[in-house]
C-alpha atoms as a PDB file:
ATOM      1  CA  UNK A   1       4.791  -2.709  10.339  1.00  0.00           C
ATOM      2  CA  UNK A   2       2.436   0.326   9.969  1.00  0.00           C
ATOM      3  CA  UNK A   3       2.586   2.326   6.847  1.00  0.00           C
ATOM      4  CA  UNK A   4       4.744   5.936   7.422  1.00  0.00           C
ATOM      5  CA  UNK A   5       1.794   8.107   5.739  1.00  0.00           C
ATOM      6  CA  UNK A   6      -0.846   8.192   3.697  1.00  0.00           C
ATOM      7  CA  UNK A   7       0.161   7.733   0.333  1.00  0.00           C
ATOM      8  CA  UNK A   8       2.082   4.335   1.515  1.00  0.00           C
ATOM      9  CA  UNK A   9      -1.202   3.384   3.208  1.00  0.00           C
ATOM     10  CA  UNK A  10      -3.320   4.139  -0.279  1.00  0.00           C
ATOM     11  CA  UNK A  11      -0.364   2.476  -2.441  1.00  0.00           C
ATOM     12  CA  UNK A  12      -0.792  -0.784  -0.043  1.00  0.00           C
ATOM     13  CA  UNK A  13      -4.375  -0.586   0.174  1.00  0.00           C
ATOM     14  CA  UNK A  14      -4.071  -0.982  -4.273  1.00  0.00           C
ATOM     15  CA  UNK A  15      -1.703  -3.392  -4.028  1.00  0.00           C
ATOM     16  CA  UNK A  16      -3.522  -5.239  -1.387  1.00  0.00           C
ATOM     17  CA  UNK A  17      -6.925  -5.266  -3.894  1.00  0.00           C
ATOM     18  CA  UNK A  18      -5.149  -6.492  -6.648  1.00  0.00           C
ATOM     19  CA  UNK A  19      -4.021  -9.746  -4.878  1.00  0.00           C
ATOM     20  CA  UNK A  20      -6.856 -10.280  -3.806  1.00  0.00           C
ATOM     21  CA  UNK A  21      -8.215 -10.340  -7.507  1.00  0.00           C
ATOM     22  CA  UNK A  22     -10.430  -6.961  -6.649  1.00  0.00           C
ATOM     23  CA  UNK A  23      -8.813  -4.836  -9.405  1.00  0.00           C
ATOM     24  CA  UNK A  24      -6.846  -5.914 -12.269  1.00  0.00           C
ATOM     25  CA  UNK A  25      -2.956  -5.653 -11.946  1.00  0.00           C
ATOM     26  CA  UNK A  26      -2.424  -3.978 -14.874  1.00  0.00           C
ATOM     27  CA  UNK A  27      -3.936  -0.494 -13.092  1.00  0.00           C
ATOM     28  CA  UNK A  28      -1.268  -0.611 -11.016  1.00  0.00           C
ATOM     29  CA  UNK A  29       1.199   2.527 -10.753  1.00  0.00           C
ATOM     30  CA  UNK A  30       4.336   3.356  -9.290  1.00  0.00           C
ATOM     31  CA  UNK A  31       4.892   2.054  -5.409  1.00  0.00           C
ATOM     32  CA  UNK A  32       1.773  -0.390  -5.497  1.00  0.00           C
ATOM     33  CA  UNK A  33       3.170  -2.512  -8.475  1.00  0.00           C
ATOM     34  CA  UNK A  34       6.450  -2.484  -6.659  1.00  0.00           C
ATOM     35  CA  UNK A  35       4.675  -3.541  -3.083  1.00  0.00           C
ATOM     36  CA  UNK A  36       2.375  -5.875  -5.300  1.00  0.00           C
ATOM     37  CA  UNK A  37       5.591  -7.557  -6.506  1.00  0.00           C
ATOM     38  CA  UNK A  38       7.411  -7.651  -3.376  1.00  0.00           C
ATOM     39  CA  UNK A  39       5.168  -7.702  -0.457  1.00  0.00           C
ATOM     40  CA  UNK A  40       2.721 -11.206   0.709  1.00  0.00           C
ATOM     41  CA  UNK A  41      -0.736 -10.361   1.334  1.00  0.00           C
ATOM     42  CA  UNK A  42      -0.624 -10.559   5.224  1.00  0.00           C
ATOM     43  CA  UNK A  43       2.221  -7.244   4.764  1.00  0.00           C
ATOM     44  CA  UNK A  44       0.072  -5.428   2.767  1.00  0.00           C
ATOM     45  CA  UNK A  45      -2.655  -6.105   5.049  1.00  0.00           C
ATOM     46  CA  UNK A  46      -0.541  -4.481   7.458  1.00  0.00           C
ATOM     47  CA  UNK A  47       0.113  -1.448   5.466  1.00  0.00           C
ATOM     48  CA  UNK A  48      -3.066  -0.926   4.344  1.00  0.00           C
ATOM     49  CA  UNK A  49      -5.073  -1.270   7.730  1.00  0.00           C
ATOM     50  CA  UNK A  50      -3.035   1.476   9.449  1.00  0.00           C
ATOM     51  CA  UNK A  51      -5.594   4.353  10.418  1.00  0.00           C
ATOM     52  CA  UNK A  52      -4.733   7.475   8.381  1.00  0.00           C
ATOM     53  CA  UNK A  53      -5.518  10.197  10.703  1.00  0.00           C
ATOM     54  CA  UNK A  54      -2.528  11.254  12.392  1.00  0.00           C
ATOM     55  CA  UNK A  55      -0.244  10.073   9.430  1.00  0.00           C
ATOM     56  CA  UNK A  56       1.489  13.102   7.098  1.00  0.00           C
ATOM     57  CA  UNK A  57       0.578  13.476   2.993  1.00  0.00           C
ATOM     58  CA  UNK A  58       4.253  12.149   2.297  1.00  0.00           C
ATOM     59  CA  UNK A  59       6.718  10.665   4.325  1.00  0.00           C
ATOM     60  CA  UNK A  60      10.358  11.903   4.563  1.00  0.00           C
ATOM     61  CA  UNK A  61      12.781   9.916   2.295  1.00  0.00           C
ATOM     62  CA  UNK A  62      15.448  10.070   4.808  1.00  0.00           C
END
């Protein structure tokens, strides 16, 4: 499942590092602890590798 926009993709990308022992866990904020908590690496992986280009700032919460 690709990530919706661009700050999903950049909160994955963080969560993604921190399992992966890149960053410490305690830097993370917001919706990367939650996908750090709830999300296996091979998700996140997902989320993160989506190319950013034609994705919007934000997406719509509906």
């Amino acid at each position: 499942m690709p990530a919706k926009s661009k700050a999903q993709q950049k909160a994955a990308g963080a969560a993604l590092a921190a399992k992966r022992g890149e960053t410490p866990v305690s830097e993370l904020k917001g919706a990367a602890r939650g996908m750090y908590d709830s999300m296996t690496i091979q998700e996140l992986e997902e989320f993160a590798e989506t190319k950013r280009e034609s994705l919007p700032e934000h997406a719509d919460r509906s």
